[in-house]
N, C-alpha and C. Protein backbone atom coordinates (compact mmCIF):
# COMPACT_ATOMS: atom_id res chain seq x y z
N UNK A 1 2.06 -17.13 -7.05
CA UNK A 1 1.77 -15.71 -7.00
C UNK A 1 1.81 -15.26 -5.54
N UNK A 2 2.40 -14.14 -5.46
CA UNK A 2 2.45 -13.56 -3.58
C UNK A 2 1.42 -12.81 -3.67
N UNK A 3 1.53 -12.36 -2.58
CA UNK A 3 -0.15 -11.69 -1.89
C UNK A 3 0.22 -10.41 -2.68
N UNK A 4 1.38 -9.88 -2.85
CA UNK A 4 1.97 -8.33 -2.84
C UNK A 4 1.17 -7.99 -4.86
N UNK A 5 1.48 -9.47 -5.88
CA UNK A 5 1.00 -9.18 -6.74
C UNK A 5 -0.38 -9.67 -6.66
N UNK A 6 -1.27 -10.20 -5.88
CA UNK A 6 -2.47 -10.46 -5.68
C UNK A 6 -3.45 -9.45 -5.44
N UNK A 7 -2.22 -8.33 -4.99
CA UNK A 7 -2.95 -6.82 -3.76
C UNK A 7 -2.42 -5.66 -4.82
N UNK A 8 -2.56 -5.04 -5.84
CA UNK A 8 -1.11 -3.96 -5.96
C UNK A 8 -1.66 -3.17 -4.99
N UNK A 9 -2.35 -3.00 -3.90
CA UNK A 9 -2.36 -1.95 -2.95
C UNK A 9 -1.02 -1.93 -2.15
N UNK A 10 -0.47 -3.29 -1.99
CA UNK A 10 0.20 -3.92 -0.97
C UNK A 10 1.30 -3.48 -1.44
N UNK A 11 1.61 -3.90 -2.80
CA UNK A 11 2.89 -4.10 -3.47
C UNK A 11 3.06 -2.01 -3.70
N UNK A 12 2.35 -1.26 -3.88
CA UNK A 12 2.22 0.12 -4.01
C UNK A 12 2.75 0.66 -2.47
N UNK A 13 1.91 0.54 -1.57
CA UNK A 13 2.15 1.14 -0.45
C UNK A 13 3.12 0.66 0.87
N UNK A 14 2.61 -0.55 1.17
CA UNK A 14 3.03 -1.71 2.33
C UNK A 14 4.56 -1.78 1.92
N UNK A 15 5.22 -2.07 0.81
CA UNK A 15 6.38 -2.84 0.43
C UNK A 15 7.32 -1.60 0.67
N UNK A 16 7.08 -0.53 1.07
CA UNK A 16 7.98 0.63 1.63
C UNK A 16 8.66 0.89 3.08
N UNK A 17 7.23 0.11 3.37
CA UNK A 17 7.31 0.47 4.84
C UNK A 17 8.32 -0.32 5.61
N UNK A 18 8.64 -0.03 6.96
CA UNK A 18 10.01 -0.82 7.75
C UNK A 18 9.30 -1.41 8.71
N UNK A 19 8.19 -0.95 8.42
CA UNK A 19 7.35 -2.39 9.86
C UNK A 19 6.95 -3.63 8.74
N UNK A 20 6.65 -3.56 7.45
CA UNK A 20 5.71 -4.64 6.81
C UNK A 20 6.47 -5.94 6.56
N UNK A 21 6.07 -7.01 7.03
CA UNK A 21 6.45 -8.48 6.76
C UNK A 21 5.15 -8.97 6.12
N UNK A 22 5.60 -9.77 4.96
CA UNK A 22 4.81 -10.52 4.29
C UNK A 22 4.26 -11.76 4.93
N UNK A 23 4.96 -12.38 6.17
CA UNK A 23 3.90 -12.97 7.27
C UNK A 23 2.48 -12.07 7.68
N UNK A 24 2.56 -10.53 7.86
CA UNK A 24 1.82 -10.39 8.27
C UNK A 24 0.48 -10.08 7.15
N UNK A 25 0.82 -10.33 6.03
CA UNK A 25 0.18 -9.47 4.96
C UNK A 25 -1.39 -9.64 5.19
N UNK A 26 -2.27 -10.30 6.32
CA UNK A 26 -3.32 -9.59 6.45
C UNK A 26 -3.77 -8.42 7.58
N UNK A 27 -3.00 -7.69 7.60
CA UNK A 27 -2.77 -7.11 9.15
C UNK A 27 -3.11 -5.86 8.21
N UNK A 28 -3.72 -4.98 8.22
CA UNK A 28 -3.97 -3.72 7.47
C UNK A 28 -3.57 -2.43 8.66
N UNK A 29 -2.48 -1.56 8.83
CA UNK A 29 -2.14 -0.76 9.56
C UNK A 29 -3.30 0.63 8.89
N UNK A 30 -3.37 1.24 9.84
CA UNK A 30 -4.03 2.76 9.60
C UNK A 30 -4.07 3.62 8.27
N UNK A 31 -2.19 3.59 8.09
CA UNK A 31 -2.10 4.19 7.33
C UNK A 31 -2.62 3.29 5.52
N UNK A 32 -1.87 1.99 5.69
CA UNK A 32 -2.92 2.01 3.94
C UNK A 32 -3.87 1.50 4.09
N UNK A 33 -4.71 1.67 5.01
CA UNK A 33 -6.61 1.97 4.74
C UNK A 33 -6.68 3.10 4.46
N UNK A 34 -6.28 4.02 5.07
CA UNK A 34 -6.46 5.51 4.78
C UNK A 34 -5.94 6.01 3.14
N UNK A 35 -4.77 5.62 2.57
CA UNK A 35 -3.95 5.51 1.47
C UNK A 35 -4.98 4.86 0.55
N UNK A 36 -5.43 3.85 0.80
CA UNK A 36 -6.33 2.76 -0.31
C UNK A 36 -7.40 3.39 -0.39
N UNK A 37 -8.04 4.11 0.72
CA UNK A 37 -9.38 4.60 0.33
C UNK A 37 -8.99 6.04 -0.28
N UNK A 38 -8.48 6.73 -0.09
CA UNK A 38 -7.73 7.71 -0.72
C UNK A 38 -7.50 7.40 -2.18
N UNK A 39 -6.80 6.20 -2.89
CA UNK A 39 -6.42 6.24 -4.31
C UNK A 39 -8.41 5.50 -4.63
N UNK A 40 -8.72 5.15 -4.02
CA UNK A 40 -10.14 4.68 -4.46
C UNK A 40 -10.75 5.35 -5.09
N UNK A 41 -10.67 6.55 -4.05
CA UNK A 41 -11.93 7.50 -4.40
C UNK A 41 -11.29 8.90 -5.19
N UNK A 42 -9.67 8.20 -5.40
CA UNK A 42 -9.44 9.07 -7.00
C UNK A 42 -8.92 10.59 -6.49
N UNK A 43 -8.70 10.46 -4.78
CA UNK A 43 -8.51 11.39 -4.56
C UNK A 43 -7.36 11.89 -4.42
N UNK A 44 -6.33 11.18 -4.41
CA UNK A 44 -4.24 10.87 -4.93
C UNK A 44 -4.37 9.90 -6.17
N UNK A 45 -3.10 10.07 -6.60
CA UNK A 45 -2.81 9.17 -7.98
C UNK A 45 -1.95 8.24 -6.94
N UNK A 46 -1.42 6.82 -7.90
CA UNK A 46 -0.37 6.44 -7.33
C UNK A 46 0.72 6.73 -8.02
N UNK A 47 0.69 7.34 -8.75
CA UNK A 47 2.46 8.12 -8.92
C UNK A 47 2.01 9.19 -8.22
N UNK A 48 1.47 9.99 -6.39
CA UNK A 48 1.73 11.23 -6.04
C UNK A 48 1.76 9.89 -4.71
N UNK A 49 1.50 8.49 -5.05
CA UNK A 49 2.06 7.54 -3.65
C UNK A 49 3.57 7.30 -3.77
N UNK A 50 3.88 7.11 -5.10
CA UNK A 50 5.67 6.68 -5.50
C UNK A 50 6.34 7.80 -5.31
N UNK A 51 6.16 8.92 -5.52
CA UNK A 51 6.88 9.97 -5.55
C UNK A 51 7.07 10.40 -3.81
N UNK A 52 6.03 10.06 -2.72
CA UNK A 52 6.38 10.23 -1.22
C UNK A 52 7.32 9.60 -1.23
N UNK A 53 7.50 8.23 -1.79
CA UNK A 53 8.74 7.54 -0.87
C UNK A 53 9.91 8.01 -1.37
N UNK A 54 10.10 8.85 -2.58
CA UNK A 54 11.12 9.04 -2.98
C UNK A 54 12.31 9.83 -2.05
């Protein structure tokens, strides 16, 4: 199992990005702390996270 299905935060947000390497996968950048506490507290869906990257 990879970290990405261990995390779906990871596999949701991180796996978009052009900086994220799965070497680094404990390295938490700004943005998905901010994103994770955001779908936490119910305050985005994650289909209004899938639909940004579109």
């Amino acid at each position: 199992m990879t970290q990405n299905e261990k995390n779906p935060y990871i596999a949701l947000i991180c796996s978009h990005c052009e900086f994220f390497k799965e070497d680094d996968i404990e390295l938490e950048c700004a943005a998905f702390k901010i994103l994770k506490n955001m779908l936490q507290k119910g305050m985005i869906t994650q289909e209004e996270v899938k639909d940004a990257f579109k």
